[in-house]
Protein backbone atom coordinates (compact mmCIF):
# COMPACT_ATOMS: atom_id res chain seq x y z
CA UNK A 1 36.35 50.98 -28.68
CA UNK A 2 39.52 48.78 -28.68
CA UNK A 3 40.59 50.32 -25.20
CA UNK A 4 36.65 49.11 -23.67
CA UNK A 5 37.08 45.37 -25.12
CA UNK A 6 38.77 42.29 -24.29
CA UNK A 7 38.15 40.63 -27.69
CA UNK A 8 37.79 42.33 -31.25
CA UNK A 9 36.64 41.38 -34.08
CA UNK A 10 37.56 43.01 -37.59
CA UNK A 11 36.75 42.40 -41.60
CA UNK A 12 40.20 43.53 -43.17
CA UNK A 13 41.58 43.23 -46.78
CA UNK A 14 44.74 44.14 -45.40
CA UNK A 15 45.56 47.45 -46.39
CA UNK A 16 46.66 50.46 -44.23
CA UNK A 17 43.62 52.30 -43.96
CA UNK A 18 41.47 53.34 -40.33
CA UNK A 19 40.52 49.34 -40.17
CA UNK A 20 44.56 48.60 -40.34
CA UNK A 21 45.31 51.28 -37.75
CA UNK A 22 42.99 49.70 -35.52
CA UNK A 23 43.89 46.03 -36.30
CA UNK A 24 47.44 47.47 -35.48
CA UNK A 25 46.44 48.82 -32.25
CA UNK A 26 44.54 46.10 -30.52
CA UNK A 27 47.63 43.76 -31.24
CA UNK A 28 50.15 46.22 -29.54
CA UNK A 29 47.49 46.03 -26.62
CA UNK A 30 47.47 42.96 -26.12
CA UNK A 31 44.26 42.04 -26.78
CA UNK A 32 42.60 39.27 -28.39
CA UNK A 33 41.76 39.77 -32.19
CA UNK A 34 39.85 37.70 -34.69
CA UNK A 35 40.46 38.66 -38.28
CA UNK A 36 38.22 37.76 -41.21
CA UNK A 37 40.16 38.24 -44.31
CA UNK A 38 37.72 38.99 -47.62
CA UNK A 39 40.25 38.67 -50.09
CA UNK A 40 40.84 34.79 -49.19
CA UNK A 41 36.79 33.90 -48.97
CA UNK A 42 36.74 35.38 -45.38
CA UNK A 43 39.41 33.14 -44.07
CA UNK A 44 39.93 33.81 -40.38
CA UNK A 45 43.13 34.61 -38.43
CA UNK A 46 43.63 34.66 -34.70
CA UNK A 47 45.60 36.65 -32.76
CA UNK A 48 45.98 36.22 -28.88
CA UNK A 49 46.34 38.81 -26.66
CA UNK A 50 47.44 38.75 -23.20
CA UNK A 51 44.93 40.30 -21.45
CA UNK A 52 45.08 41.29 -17.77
């Protein structure tokens, strides 16, 4: 999924479970990530890739 995509978006409390090893691996790819955080009312985070 993350390797067919340019931008992802995940729901992620934080914790170190399949979502976290996935929110891990699209930021070592470079890619561009939008977070929504539940525990703080879906608050969102962005994290830019460089993409190629």
């Amino acid at each position: 999924m993350v390797d067919q995509s340019r931008i992802l978006v995940a729901a992620w409390n934080g914790t170190k479970d399949g979502t976290g090893n996935c929110v891990r691996y699209v930021r070592q790819s470079g890619k561009t990530l939008f977070t929504l955080k539940p525990h703080y009312d879906f608050e969102l985070e962005v994290w830019f890739g460089i993409n190629d």
